[in-house]
N, C-alpha and C. Protein backbone atom coordinates (compact mmCIF):
# COMPACT_ATOMS: atom_id res chain seq x y z
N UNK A 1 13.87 64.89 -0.43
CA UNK A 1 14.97 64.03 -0.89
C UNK A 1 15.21 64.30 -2.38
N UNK A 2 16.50 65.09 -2.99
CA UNK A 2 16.24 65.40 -4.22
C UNK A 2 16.63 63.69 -4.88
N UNK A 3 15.65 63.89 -6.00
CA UNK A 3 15.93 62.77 -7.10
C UNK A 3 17.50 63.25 -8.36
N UNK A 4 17.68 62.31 -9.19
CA UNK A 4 18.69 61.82 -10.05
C UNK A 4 19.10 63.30 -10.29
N UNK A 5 18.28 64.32 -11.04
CA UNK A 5 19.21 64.99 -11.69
C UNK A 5 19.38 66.42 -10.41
N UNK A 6 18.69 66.43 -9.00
CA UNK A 6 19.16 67.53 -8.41
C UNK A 6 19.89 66.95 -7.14
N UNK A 7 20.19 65.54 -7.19
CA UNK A 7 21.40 65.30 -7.09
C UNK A 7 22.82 66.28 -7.48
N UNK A 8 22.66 66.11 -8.83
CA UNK A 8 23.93 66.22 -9.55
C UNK A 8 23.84 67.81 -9.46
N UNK A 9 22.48 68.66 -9.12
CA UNK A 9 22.33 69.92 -9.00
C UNK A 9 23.14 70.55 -7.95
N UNK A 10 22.93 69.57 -6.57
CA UNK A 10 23.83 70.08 -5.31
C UNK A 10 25.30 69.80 -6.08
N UNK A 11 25.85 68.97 -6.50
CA UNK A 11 27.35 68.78 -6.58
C UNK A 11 28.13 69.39 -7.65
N UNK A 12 26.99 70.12 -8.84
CA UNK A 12 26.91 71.47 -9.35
C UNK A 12 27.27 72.41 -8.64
N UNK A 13 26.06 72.99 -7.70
CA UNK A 13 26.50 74.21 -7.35
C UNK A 13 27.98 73.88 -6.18
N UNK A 14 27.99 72.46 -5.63
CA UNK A 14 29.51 73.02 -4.71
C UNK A 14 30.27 73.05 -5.77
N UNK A 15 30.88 72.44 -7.00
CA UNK A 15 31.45 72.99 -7.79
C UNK A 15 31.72 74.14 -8.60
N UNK A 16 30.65 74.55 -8.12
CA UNK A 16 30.77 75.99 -9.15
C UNK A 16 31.13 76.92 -8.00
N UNK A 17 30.61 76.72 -6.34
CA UNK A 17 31.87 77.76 -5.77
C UNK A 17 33.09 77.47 -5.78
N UNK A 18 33.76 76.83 -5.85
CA UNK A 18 34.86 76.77 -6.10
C UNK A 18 35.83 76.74 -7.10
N UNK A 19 35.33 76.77 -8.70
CA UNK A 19 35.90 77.22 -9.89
C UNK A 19 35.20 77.48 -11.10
N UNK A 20 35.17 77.68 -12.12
CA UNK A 20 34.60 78.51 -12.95
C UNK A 20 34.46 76.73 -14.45
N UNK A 21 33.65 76.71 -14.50
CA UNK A 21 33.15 75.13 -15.43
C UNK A 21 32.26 76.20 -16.81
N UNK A 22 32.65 75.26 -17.89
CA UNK A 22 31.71 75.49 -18.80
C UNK A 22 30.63 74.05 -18.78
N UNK A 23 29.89 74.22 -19.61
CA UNK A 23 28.71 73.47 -19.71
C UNK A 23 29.54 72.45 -20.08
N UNK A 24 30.14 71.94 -20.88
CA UNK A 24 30.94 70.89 -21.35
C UNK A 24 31.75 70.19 -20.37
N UNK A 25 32.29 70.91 -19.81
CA UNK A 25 32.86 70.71 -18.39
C UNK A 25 32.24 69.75 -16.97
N UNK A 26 30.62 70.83 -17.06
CA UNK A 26 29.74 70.09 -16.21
C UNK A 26 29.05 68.52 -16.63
N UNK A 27 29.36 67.90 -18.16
CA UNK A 27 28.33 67.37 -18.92
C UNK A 27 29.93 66.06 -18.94
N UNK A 28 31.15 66.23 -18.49
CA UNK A 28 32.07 65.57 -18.36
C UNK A 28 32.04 64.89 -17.09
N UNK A 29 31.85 65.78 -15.98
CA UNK A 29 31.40 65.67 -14.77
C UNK A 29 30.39 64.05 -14.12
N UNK A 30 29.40 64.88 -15.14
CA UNK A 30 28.19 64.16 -15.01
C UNK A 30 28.17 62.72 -15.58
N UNK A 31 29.26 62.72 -16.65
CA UNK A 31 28.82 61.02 -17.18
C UNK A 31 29.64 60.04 -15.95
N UNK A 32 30.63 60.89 -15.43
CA UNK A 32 31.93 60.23 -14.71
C UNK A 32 31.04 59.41 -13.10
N UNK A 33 29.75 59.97 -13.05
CA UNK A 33 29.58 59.89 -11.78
C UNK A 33 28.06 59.31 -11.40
N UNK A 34 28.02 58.13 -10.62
CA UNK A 34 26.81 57.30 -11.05
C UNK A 34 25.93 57.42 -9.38
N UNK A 35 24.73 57.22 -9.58
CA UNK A 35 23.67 57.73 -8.79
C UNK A 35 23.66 56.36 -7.34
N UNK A 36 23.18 57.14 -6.10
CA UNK A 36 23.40 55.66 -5.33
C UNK A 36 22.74 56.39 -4.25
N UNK A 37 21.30 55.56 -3.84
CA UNK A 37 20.96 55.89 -2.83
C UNK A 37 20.41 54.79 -1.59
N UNK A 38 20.97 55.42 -0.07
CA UNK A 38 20.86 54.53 0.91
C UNK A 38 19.74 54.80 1.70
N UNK A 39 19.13 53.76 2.17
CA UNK A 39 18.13 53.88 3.20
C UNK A 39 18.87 54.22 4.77
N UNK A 40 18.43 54.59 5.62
CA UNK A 40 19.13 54.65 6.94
C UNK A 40 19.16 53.71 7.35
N UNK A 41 20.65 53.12 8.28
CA UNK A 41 21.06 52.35 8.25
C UNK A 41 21.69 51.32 7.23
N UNK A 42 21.37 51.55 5.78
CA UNK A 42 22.14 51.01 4.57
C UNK A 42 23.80 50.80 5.11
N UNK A 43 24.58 49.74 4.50
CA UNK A 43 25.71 50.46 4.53
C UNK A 43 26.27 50.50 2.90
N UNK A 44 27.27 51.56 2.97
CA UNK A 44 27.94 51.76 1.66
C UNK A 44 28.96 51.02 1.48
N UNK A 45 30.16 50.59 2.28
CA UNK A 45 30.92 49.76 2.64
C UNK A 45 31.22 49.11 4.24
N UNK A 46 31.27 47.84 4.41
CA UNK A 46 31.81 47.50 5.34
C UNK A 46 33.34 47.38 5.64
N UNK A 47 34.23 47.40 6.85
CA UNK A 47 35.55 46.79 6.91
C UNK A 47 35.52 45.34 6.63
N UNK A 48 36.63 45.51 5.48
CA UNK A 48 37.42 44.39 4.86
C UNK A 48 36.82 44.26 3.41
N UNK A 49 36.04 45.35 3.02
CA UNK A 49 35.13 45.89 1.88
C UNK A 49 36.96 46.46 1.10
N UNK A 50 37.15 46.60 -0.31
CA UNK A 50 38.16 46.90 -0.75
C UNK A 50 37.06 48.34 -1.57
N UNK A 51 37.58 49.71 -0.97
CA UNK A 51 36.43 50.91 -1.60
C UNK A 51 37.12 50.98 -3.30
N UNK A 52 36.13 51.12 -3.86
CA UNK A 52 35.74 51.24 -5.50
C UNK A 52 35.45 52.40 -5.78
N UNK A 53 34.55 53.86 -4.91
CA UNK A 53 34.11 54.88 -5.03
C UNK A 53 34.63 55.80 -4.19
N UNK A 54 34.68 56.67 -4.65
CA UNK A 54 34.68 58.46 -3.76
C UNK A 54 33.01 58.26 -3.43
N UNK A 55 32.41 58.87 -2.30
CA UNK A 55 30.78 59.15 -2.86
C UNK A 55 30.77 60.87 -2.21
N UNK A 56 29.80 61.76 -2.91
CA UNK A 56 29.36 62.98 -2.30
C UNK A 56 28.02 63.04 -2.13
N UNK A 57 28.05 63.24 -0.83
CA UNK A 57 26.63 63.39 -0.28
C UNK A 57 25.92 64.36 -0.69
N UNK A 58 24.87 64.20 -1.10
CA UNK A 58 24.32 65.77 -2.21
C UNK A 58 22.87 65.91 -1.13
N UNK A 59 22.70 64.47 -0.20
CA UNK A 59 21.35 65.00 0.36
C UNK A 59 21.73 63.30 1.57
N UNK A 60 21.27 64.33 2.79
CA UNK A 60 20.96 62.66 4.20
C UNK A 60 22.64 63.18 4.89
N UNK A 61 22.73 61.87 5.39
CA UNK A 61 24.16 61.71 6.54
C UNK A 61 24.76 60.82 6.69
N UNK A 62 25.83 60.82 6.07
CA UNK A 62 26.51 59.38 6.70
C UNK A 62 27.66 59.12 7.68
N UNK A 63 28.09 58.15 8.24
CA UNK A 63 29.17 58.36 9.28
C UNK A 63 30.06 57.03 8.72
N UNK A 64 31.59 57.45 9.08
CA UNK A 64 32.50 56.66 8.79
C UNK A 64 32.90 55.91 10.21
N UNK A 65 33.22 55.08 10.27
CA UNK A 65 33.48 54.14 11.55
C UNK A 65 34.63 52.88 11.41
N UNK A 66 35.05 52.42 12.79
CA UNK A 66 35.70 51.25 12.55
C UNK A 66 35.32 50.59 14.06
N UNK A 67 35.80 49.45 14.22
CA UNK A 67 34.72 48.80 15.18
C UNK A 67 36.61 48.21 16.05
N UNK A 68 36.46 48.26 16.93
CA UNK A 68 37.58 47.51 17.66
C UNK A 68 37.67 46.34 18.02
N UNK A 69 39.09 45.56 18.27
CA UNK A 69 38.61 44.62 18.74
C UNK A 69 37.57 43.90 19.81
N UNK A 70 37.58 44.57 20.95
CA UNK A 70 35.98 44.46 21.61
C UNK A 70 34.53 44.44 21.22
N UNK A 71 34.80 45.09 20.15
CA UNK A 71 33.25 45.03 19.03
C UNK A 71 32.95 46.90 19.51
N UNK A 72 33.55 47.97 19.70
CA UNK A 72 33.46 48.88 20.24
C UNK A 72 33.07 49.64 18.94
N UNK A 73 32.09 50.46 18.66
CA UNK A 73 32.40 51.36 17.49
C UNK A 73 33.30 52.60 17.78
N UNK A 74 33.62 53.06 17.40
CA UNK A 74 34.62 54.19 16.96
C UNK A 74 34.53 55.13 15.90
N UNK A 75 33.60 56.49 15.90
CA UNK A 75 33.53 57.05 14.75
C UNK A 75 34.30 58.32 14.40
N UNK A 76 34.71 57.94 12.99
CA UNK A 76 35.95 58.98 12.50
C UNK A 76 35.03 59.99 12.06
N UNK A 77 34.16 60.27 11.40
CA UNK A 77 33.76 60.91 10.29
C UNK A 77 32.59 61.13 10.44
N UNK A 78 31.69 62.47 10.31
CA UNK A 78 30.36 62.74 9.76
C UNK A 78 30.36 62.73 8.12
N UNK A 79 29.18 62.74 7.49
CA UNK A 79 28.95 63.30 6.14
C UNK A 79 28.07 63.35 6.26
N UNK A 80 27.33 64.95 5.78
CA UNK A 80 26.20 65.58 5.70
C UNK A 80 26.51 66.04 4.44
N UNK A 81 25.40 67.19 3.80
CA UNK A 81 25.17 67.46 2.56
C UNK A 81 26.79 68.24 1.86
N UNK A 82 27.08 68.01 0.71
CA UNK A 82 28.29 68.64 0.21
C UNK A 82 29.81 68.07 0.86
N UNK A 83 29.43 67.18 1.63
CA UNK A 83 31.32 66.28 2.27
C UNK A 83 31.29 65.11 1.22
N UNK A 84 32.45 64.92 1.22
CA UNK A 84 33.14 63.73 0.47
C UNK A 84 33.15 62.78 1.18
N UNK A 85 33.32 61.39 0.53
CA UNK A 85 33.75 60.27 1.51
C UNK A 85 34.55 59.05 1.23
N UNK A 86 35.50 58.87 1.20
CA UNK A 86 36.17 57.71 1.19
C UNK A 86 37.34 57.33 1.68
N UNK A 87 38.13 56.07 1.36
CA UNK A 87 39.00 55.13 2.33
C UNK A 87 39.98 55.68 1.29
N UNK A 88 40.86 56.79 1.12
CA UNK A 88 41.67 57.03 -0.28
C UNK A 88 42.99 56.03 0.09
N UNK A 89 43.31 55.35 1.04
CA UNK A 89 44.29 54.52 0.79
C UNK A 89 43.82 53.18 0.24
N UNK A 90 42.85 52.77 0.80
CA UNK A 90 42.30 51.40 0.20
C UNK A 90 41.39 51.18 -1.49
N UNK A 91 41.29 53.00 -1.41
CA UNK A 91 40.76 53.43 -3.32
C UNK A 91 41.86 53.29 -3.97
N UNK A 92 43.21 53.61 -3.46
CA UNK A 92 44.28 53.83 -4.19
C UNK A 92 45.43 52.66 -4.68
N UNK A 93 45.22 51.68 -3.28
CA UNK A 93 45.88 50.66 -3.19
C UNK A 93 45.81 49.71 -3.31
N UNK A 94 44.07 49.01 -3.87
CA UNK A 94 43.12 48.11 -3.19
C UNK A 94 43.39 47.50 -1.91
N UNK A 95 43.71 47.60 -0.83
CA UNK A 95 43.97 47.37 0.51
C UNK A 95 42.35 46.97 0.77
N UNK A 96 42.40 46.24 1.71
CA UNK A 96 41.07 46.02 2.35
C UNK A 96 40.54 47.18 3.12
N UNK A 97 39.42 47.74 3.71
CA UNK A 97 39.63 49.43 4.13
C UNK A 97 39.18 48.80 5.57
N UNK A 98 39.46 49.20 6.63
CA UNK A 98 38.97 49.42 8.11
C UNK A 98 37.79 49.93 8.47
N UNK A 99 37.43 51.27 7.69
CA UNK A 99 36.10 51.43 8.01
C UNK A 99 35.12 51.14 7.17
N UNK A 100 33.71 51.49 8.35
CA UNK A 100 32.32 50.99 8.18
C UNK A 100 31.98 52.17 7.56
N UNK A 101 31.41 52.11 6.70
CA UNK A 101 30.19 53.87 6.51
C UNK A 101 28.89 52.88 5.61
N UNK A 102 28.03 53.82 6.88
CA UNK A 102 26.46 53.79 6.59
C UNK A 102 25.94 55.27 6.63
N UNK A 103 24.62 54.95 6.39
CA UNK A 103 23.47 55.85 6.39
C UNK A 103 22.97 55.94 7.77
N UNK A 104 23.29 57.38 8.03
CA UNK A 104 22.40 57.67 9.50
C UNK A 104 21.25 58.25 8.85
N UNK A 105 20.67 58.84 7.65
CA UNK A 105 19.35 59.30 7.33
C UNK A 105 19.29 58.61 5.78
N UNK A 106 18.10 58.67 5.38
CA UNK A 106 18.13 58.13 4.31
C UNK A 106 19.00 59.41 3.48
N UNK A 107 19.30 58.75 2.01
CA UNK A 107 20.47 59.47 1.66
C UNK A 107 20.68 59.49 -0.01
N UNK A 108 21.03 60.44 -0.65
CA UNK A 108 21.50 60.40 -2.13
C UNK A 108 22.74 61.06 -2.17
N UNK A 109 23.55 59.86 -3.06
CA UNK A 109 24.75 59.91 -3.26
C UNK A 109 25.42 59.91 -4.60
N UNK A 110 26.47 60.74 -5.04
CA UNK A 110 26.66 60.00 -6.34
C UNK A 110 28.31 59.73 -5.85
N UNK A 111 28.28 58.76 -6.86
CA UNK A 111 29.56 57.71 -6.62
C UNK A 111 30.27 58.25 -8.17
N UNK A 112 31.51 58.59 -7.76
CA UNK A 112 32.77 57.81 -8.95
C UNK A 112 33.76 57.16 -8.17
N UNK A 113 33.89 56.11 -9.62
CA UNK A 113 35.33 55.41 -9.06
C UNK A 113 36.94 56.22 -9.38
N UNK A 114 37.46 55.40 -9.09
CA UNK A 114 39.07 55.82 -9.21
C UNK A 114 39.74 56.46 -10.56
N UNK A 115 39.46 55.68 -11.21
CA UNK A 115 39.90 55.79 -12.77
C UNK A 115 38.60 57.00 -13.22
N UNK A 116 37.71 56.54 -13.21
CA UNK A 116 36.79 58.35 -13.61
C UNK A 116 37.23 59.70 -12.88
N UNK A 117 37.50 59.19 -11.68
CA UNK A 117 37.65 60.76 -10.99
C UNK A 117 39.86 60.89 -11.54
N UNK A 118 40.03 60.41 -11.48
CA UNK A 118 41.63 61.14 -12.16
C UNK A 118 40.96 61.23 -13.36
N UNK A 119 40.80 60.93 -14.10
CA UNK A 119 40.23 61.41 -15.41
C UNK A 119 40.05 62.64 -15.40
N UNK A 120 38.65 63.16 -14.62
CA UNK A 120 38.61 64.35 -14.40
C UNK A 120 39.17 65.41 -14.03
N UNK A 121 40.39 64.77 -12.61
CA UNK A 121 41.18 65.54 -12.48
C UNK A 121 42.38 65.97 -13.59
N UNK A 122 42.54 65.03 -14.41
CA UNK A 122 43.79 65.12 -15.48
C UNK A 122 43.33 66.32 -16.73
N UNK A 123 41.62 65.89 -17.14
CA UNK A 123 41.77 66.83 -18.11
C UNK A 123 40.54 67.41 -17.68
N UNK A 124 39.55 68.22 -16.51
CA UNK A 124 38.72 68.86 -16.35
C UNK A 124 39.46 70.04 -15.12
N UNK A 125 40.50 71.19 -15.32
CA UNK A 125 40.78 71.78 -14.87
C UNK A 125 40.18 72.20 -13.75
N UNK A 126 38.96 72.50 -13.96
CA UNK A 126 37.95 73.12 -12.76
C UNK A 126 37.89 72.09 -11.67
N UNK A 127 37.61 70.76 -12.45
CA UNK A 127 37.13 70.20 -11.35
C UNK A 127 38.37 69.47 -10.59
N UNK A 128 39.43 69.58 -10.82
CA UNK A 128 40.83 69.45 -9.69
C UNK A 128 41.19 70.19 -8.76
N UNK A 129 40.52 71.70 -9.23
CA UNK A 129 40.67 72.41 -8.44
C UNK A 129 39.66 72.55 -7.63
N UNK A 130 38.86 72.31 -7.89
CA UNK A 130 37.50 72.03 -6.85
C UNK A 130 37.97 70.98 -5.96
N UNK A 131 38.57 69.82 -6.38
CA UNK A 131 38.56 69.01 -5.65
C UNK A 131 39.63 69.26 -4.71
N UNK A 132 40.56 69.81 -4.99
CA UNK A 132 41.79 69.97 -3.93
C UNK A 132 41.41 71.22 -2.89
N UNK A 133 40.70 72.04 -3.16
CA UNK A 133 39.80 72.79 -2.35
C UNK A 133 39.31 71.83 -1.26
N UNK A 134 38.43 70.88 -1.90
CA UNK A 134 37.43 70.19 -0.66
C UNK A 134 38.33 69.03 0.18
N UNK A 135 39.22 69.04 -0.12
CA UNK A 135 40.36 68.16 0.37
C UNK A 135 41.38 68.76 1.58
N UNK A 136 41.29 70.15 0.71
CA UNK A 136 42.10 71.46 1.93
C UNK A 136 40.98 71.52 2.90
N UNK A 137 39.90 71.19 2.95
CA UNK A 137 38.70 71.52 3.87
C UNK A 137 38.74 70.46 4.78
N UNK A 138 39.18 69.12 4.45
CA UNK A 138 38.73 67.94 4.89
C UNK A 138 40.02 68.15 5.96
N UNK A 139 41.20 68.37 5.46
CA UNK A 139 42.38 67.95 6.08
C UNK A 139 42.54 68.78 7.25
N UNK A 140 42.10 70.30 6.85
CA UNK A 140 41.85 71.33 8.06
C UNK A 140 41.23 70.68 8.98
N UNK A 141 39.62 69.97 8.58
CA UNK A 141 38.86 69.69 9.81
C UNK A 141 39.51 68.10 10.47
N UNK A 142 40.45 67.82 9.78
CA UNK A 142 40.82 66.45 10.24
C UNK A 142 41.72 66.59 11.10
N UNK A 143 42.72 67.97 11.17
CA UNK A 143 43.96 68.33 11.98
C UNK A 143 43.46 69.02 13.38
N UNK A 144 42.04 69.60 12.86
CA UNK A 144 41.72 70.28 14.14
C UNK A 144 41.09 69.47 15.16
N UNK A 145 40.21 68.13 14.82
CA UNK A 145 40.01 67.28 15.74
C UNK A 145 40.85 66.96 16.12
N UNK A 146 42.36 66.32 15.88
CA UNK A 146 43.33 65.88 16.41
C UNK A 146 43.94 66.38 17.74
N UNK A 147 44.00 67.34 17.27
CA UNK A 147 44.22 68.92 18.46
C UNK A 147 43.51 68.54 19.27
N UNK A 148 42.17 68.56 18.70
CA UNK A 148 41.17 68.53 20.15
C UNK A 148 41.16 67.66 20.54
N UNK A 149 41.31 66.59 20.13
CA UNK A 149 41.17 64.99 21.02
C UNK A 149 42.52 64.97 21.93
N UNK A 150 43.46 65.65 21.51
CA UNK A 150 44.86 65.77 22.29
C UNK A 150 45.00 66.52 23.45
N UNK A 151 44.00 67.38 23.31
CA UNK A 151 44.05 68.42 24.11
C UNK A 151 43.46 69.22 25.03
N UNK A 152 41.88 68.99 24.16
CA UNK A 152 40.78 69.86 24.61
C UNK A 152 40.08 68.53 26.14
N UNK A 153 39.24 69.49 26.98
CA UNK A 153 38.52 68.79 27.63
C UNK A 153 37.26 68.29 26.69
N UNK A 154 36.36 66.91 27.49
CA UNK A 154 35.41 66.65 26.84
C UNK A 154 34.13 68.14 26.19
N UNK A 155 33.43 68.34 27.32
CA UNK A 155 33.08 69.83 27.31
C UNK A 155 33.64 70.73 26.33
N UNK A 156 34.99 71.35 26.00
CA UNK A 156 35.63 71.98 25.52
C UNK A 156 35.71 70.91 23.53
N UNK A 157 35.39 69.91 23.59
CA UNK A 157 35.24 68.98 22.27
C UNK A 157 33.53 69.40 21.73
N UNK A 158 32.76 69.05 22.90
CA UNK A 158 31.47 68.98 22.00
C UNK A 158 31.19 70.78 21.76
N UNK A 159 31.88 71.42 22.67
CA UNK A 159 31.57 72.89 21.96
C UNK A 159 32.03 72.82 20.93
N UNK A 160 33.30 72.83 20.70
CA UNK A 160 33.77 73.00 19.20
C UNK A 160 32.63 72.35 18.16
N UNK A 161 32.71 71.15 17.95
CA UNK A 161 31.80 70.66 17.44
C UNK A 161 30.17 70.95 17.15
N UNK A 162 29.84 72.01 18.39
CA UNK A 162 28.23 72.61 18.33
C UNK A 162 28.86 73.81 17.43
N UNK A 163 29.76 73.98 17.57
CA UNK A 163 30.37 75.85 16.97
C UNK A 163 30.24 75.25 15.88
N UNK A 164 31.01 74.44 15.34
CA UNK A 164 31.36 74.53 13.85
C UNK A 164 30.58 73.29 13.24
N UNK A 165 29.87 72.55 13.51
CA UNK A 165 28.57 71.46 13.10
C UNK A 165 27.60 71.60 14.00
N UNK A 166 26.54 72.41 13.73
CA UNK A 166 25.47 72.98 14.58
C UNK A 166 24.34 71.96 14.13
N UNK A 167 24.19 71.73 12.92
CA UNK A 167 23.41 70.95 12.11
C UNK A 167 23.18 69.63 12.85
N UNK A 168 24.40 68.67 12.87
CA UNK A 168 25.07 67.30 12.94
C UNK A 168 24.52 67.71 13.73
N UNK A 169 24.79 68.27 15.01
CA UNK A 169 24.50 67.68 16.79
C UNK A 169 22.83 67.50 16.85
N UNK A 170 21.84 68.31 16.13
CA UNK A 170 20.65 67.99 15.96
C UNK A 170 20.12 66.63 15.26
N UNK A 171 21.13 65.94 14.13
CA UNK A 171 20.52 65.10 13.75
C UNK A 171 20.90 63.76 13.90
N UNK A 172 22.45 63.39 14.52
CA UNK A 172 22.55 62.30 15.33
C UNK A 172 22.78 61.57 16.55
N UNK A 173 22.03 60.57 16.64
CA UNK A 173 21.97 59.97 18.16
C UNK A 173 23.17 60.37 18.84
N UNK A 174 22.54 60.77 20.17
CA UNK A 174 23.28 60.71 21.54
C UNK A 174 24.43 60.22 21.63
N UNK A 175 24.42 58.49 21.38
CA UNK A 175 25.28 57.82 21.34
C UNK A 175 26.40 57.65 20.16
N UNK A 176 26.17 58.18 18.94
CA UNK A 176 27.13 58.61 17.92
C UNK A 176 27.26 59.51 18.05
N UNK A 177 26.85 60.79 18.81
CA UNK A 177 27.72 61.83 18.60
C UNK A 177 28.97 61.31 20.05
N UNK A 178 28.39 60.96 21.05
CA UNK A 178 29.01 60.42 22.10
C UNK A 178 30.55 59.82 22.07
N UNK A 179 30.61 58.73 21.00
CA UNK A 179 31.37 58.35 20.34
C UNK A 179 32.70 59.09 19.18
N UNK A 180 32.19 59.92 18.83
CA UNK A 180 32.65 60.55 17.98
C UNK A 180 33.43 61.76 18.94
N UNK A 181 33.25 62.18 19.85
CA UNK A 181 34.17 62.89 21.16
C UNK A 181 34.69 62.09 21.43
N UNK A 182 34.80 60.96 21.50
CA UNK A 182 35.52 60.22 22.32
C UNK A 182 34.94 60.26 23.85
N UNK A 183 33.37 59.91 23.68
CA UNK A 183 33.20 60.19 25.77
C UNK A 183 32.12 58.87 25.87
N UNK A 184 31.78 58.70 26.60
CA UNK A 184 30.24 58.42 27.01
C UNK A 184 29.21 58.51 26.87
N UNK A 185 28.42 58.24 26.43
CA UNK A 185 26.78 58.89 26.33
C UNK A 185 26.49 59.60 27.64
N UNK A 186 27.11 58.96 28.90
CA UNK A 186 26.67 60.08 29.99
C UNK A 186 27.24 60.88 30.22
N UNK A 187 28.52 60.71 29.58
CA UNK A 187 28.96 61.93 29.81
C UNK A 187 28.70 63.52 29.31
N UNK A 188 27.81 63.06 27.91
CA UNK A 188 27.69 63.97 27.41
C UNK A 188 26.55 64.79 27.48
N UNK A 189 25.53 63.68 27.90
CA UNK A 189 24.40 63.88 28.95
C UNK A 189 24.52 65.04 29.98
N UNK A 190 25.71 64.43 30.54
CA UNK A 190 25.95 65.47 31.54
C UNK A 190 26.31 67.30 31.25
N UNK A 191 27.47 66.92 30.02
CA UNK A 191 27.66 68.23 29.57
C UNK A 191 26.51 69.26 29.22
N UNK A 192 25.85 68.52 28.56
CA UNK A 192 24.49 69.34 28.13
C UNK A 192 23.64 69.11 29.14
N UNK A 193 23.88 68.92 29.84
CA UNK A 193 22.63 69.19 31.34
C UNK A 193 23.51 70.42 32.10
N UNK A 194 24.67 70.40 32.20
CA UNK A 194 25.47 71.42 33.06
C UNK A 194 25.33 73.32 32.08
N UNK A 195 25.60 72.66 30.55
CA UNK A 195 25.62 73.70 29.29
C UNK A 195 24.26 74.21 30.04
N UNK A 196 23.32 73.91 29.59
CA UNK A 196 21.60 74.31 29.96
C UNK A 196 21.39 75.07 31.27
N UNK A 197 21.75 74.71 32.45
CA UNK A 197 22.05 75.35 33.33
C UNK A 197 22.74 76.81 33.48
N UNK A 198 23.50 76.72 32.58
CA UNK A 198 24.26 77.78 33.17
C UNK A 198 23.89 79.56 32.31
């Protein structure tokens, strides 16, 4: 579990693939953005929580959720090491936000709020462009579930998902990844009993 400053080491180096920072740069970065760590099961915000922070997961997992009226969970979102996370309409608007996000592993996070992170974006060149990078990443993987929930069979969902989050399917429950296809726990049971077989 890295501590305080290799925290800020992981969210270093994803910044530095994606644009070119001087030390001054990184040391701007760093005051903007404050340390926060969850136990599993913690939550970071609940619905009807008004979000205050961006957070980047530098180490653990968290999942974004909203609960239905039946009391059903519903999960939008993984976050594993190097994803972003937040409600950007309810950061932007103060709106009350819909979803839940907790800790599926224990977890280190660093948090900025609203007003620090435009800051950065206004006068830390690199790091806007870093950030609109990880935003082009988010929105890709947000358009391609869509697709698939529209389109794909169940089977034909959790492959994608083993293809391109190989990690995730190892480290959460049955029943949240279950959820997060949109299926059953048996159903998915099933898939991977039929997958194995064949």
């Amino acid at each position: 579990m890295p501590g305080k400053s290799s925290a800020f080491d992981v969210l270093r180096g994803y910044l530095s693939e994606r644009a070119t920072f001087s030390e001054d740069d990184f040391a701007a970065v760093r005051r903007a953005f404050i340390d926060k760590r969850l136990d599993a099961g913690e939550f970071l915000q609940r619905g009807g929580d008004v979000t205050t922070h961006r957070a980047f997961v530098a180490s653990g997992c968290l999942r974004n959720y909203v609960i239905d009226a039946k009391g059903k969970e519903h999960i939008v979102q993984f976050a594993p090491e190097t994803w972003w996370l937040a409600d950007s309409n309810s950061l932007q608007t103060g709106a009350p936000s819909q979803y839940f996000i907790d800790a599926i592993e224990d977890s280190e996070l660093l948090l900025i709020d609203g007003p620090s992170h435009q800051g950065l974006v206004d006068k830390v060149a690199p790091y806007a462009a870093s950030f609109r990078s990880g935003l082009q990443r988010h929105n890709a993987a947000k358009d391609q579930r869509i697709v698939s929930a529209l389109s794909a069979s169940a089977e034909e969902r959790y492959l994608q998902f083993l293809g391109t989050y190989p990690s995730i399917v190892r480290r959460v429950p049955q029943m949240m990844l279950a959820s997060y296809l949109g299926i059953t726990p048996e159903t998915l049971s099933r898939i991977r009993k039929n997958l194995s077989q064949r």
